[in-house]
N, C-alpha and C. Protein backbone atom coordinates (compact mmCIF):
# COMPACT_ATOMS: atom_id res chain seq x y z
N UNK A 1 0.84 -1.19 0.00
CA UNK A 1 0.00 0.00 0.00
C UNK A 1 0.88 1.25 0.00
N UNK A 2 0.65 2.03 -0.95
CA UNK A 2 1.51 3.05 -1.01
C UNK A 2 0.70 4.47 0.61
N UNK A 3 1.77 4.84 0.88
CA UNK A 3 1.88 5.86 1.54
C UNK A 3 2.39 7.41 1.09
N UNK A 4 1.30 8.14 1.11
CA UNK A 4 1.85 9.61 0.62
C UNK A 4 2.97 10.32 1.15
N UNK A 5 3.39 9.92 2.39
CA UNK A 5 4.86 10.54 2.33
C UNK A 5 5.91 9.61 2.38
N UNK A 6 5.74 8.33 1.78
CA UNK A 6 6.89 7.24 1.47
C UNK A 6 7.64 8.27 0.14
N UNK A 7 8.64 7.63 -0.57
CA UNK A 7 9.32 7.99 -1.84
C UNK A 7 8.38 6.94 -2.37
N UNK A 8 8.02 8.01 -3.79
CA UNK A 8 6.89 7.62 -4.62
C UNK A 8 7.42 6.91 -5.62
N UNK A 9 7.17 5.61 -6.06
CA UNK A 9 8.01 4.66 -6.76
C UNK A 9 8.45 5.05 -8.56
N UNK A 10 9.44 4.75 -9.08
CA UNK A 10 9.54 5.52 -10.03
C UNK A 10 9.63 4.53 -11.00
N UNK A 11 9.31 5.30 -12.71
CA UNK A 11 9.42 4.90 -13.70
C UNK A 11 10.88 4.08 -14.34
N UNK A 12 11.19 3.05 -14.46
CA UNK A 12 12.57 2.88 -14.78
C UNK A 12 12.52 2.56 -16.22
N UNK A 13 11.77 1.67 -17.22
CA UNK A 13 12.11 1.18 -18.18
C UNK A 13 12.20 2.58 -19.47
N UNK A 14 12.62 2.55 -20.48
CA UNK A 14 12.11 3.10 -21.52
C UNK A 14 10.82 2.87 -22.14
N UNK A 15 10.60 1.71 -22.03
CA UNK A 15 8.99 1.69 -22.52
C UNK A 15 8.27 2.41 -21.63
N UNK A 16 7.74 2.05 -20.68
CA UNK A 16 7.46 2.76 -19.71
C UNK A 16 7.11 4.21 -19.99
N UNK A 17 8.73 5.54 -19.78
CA UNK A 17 8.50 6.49 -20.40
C UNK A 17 7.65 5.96 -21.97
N UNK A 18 8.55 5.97 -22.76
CA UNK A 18 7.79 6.19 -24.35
C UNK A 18 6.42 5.91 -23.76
N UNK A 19 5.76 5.52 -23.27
CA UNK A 19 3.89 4.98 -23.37
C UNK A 19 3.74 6.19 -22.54
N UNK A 20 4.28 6.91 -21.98
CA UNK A 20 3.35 7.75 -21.21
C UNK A 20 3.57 8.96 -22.29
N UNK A 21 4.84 9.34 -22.64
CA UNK A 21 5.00 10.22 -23.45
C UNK A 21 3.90 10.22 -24.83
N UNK A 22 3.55 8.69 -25.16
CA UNK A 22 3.13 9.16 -26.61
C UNK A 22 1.49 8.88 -26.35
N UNK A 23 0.94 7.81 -24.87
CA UNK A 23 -0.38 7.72 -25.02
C UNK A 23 -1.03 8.78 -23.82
N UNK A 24 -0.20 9.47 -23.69
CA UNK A 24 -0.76 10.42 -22.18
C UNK A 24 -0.91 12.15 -22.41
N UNK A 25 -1.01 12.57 -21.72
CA UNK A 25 -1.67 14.00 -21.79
C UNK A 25 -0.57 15.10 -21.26
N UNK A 26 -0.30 16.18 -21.78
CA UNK A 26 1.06 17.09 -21.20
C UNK A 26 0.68 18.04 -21.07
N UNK A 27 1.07 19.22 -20.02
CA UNK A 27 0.94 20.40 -19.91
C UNK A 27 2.30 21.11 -19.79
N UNK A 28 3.07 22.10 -20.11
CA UNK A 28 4.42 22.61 -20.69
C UNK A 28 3.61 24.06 -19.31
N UNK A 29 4.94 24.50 -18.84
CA UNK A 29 5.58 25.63 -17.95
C UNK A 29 7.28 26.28 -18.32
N UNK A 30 7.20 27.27 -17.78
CA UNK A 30 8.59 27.58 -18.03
C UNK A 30 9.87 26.77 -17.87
N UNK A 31 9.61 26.20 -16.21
CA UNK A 31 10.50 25.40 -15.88
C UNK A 31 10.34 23.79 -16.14
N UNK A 32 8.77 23.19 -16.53
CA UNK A 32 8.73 21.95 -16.68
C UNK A 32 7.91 21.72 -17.92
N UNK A 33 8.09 20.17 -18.34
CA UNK A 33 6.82 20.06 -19.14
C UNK A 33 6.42 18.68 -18.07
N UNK A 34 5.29 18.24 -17.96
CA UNK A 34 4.00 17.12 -16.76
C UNK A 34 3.89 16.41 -17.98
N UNK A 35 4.05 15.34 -18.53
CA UNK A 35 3.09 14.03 -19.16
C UNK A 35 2.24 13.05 -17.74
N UNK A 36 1.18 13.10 -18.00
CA UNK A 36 0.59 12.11 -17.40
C UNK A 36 -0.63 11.32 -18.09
N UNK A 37 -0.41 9.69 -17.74
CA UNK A 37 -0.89 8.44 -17.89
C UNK A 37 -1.81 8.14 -16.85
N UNK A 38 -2.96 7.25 -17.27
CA UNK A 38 -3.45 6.39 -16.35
C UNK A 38 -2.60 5.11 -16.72
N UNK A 39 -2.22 4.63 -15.41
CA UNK A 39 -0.90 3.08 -15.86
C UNK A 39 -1.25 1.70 -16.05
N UNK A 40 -2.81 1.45 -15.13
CA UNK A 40 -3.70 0.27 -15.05
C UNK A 40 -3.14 -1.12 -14.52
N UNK A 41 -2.15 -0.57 -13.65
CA UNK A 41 -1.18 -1.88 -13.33
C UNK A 41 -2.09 -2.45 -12.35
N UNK A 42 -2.13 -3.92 -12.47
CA UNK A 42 -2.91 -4.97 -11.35
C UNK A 42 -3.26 -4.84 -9.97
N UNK A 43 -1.01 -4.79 -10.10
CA UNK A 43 -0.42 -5.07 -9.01
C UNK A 43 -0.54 -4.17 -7.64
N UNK A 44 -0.60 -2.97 -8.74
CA UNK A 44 -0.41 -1.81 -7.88
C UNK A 44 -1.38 -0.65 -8.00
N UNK A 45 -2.64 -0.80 -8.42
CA UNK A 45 -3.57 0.37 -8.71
C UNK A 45 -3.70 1.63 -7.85
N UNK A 46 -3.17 1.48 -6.25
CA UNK A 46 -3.18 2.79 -5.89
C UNK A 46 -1.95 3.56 -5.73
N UNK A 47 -0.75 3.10 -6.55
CA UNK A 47 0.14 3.64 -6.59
C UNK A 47 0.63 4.77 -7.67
N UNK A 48 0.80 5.73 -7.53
CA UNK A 48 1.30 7.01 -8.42
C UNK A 48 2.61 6.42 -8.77
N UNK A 49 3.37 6.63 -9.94
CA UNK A 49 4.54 6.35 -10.70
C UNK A 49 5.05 7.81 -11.23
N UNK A 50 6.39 7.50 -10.26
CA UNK A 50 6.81 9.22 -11.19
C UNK A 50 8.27 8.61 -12.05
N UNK A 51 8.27 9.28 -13.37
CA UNK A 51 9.96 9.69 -13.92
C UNK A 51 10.24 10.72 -14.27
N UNK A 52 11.67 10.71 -14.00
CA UNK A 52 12.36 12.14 -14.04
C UNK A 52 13.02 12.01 -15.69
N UNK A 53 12.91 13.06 -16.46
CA UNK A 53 13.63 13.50 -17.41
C UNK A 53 14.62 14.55 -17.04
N UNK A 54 16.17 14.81 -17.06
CA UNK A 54 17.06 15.91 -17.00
C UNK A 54 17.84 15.73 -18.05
N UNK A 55 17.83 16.51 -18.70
CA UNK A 55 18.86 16.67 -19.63
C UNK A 55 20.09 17.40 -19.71
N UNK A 56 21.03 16.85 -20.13
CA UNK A 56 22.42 17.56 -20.00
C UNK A 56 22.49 19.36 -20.47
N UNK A 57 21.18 19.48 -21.07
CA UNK A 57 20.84 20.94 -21.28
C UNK A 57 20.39 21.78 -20.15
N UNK A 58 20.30 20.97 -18.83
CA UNK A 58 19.92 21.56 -17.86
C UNK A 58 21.07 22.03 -17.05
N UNK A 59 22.41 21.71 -17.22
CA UNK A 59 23.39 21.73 -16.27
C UNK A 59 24.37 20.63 -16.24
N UNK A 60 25.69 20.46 -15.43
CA UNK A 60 26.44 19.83 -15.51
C UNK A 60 25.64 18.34 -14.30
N UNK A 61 26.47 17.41 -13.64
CA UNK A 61 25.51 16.39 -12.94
C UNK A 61 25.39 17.27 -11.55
N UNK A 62 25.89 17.83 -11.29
CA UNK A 62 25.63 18.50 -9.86
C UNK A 62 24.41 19.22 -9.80
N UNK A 63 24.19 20.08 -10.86
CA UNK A 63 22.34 20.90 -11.26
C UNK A 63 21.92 19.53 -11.40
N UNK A 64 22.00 19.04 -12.49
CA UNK A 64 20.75 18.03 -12.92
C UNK A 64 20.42 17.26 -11.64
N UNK A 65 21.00 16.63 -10.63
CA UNK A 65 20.34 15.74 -9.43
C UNK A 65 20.01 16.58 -8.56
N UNK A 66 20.75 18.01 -8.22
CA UNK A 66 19.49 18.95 -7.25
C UNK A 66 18.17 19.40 -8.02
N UNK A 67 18.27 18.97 -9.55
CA UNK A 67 17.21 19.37 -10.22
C UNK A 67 16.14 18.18 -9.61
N UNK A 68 16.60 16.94 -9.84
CA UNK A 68 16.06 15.51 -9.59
C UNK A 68 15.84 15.69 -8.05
N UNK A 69 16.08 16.31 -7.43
CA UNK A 69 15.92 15.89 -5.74
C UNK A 69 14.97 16.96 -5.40
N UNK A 70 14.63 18.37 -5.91
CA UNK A 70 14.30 19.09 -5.80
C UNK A 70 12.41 18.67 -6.14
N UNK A 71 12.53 18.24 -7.56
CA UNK A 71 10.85 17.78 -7.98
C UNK A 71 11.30 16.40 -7.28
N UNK A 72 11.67 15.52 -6.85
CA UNK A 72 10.70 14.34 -5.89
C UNK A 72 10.99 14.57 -4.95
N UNK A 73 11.51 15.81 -3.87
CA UNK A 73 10.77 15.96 -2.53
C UNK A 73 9.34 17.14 -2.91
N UNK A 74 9.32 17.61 -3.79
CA UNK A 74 8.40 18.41 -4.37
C UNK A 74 7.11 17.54 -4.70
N UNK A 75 6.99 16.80 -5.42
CA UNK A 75 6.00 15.32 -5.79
C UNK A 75 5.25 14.28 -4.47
N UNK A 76 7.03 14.72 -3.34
CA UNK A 76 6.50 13.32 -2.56
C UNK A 76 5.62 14.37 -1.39
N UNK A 77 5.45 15.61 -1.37
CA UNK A 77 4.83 16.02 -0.12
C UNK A 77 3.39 16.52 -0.73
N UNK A 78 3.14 16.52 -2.17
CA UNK A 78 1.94 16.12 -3.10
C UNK A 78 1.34 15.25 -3.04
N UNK A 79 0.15 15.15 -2.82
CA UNK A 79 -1.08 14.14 -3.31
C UNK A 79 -0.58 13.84 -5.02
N UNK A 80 -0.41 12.94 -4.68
CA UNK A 80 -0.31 12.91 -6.34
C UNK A 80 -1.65 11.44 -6.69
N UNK A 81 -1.93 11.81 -7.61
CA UNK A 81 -3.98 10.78 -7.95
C UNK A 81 -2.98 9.50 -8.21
N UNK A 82 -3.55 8.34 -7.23
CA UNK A 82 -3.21 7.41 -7.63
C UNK A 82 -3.70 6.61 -8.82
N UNK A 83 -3.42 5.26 -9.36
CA UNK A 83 -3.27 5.09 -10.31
C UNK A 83 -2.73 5.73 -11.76
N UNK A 84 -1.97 6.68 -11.31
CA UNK A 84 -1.50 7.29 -12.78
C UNK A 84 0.31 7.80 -13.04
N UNK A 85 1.47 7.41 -13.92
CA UNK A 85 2.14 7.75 -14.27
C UNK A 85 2.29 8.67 -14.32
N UNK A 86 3.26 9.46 -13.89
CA UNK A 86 4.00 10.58 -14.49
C UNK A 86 5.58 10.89 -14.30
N UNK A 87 5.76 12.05 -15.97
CA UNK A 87 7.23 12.18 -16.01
C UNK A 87 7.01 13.58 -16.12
N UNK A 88 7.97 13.92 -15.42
CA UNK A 88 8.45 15.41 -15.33
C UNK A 88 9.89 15.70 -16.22
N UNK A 89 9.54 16.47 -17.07
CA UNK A 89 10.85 16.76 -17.99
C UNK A 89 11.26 17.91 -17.70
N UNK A 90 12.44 18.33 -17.32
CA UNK A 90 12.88 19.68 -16.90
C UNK A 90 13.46 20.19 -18.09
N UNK A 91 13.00 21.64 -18.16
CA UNK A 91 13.53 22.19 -19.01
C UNK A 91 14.94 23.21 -18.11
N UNK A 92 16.26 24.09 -19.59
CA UNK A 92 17.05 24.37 -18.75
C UNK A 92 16.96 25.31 -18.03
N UNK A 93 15.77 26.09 -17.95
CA UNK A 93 15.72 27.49 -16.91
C UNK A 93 15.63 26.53 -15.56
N UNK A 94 15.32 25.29 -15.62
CA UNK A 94 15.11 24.83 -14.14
C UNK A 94 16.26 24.80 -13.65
N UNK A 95 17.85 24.74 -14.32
CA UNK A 95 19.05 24.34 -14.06
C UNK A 95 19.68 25.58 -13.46
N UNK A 96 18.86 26.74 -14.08
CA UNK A 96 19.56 28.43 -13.47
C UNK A 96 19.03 28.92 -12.63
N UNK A 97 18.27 28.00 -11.58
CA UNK A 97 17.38 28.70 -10.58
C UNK A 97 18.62 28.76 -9.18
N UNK A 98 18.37 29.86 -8.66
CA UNK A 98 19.13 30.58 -7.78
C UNK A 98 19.34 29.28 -6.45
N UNK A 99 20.09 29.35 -6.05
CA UNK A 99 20.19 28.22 -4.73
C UNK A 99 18.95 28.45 -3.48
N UNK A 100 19.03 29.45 -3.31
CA UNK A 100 18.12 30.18 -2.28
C UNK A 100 16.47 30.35 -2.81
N UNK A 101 15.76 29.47 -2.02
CA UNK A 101 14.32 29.56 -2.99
C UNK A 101 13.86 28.80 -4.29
N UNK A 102 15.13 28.01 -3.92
CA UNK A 102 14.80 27.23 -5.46
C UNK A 102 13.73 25.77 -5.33
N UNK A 103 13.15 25.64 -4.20
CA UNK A 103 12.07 24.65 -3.96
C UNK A 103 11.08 25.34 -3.74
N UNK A 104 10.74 26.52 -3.74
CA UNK A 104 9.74 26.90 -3.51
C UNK A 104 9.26 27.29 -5.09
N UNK A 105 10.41 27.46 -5.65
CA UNK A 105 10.01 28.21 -7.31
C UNK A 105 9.62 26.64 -8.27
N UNK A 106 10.48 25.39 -7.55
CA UNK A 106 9.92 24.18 -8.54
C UNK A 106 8.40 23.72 -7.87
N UNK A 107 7.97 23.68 -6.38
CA UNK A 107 7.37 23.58 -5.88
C UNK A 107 5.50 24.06 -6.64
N UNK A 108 5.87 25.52 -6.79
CA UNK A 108 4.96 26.32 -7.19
C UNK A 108 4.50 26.16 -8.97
N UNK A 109 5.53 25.94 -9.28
CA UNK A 109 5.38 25.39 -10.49
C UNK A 109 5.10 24.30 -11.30
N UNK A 110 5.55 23.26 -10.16
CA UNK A 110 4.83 20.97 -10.36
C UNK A 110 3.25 21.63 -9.65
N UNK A 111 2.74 22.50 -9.04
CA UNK A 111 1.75 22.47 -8.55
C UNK A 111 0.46 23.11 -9.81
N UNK A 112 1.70 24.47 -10.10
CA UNK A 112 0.04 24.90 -11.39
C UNK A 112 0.35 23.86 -12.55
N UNK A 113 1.74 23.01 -12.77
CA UNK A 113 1.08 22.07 -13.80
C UNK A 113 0.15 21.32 -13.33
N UNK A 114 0.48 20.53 -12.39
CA UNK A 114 -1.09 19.39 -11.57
C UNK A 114 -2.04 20.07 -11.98
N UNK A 115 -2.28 20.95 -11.16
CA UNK A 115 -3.67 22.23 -11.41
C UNK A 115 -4.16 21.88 -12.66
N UNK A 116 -3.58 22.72 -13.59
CA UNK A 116 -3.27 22.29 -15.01
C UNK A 116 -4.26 21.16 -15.76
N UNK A 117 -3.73 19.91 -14.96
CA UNK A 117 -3.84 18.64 -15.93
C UNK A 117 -4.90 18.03 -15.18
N UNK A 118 -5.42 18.21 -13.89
CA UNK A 118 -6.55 17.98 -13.66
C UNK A 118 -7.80 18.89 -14.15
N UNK A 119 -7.69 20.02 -14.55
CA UNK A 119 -8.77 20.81 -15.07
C UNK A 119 -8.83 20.53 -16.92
N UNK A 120 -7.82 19.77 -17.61
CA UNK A 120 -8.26 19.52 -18.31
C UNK A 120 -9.17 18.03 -18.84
């Protein structure tokens, strides 16, 4: 049974991504773009699935994993709707965000995408 403030289990395969990317729904922000899937897994129906996209356009590896640590403590203190996939792709303004305040600026921003993708 998943727990909302456990670490929210993540996407690993490439298929995986590719199916959410090409059969799921996206909403684009400055700092992110949200794909989200319903996943329909058996095993696990009330579990949320997150993956991270960073790209080397975001920064050297030191940005890109405070980028990565930044959205899944951001995700994991979220309700996030169970049963459904999602990947968060960072774009590189997420990589130039100031040290100071910089969870509150990804924070505010994984939130109006959610917003976002539940109102559509």
């Amino acid at each position: 049974m998943y727990c909302p403030l456990s670490p929210i289990p993540s996407l690993r395969t490439g298929n995986a991504f590719r199916h959410v990317y090409q059969r799921g729904r996206y909403t684009a922000g400055p700092l992110f773009v949200l794909y989200m899937k319903a996943h329909g897994e058996a095993e696990s129906p009330d579990t949320p699935r997150l993956g991270l996209s960073v790209s080397k356009k975001v920064g050297n590896a030191v940005t890109r994993n405070r980028v990565k640590r930044l959205v899944k403590e951001s995700c994991r203190l979220r309700t996030l709707a169970p049963g459904y996939d999602y990947v968060v792709v960072a774009r590189p303004a997420a990589g130039a965000l100031p040290r100071t305040g910089a969870f509150a600026q990804v924070d505010r921003a994984l939130g109006d995408l959610l917003k976002r993708m539940k109102a559509k």
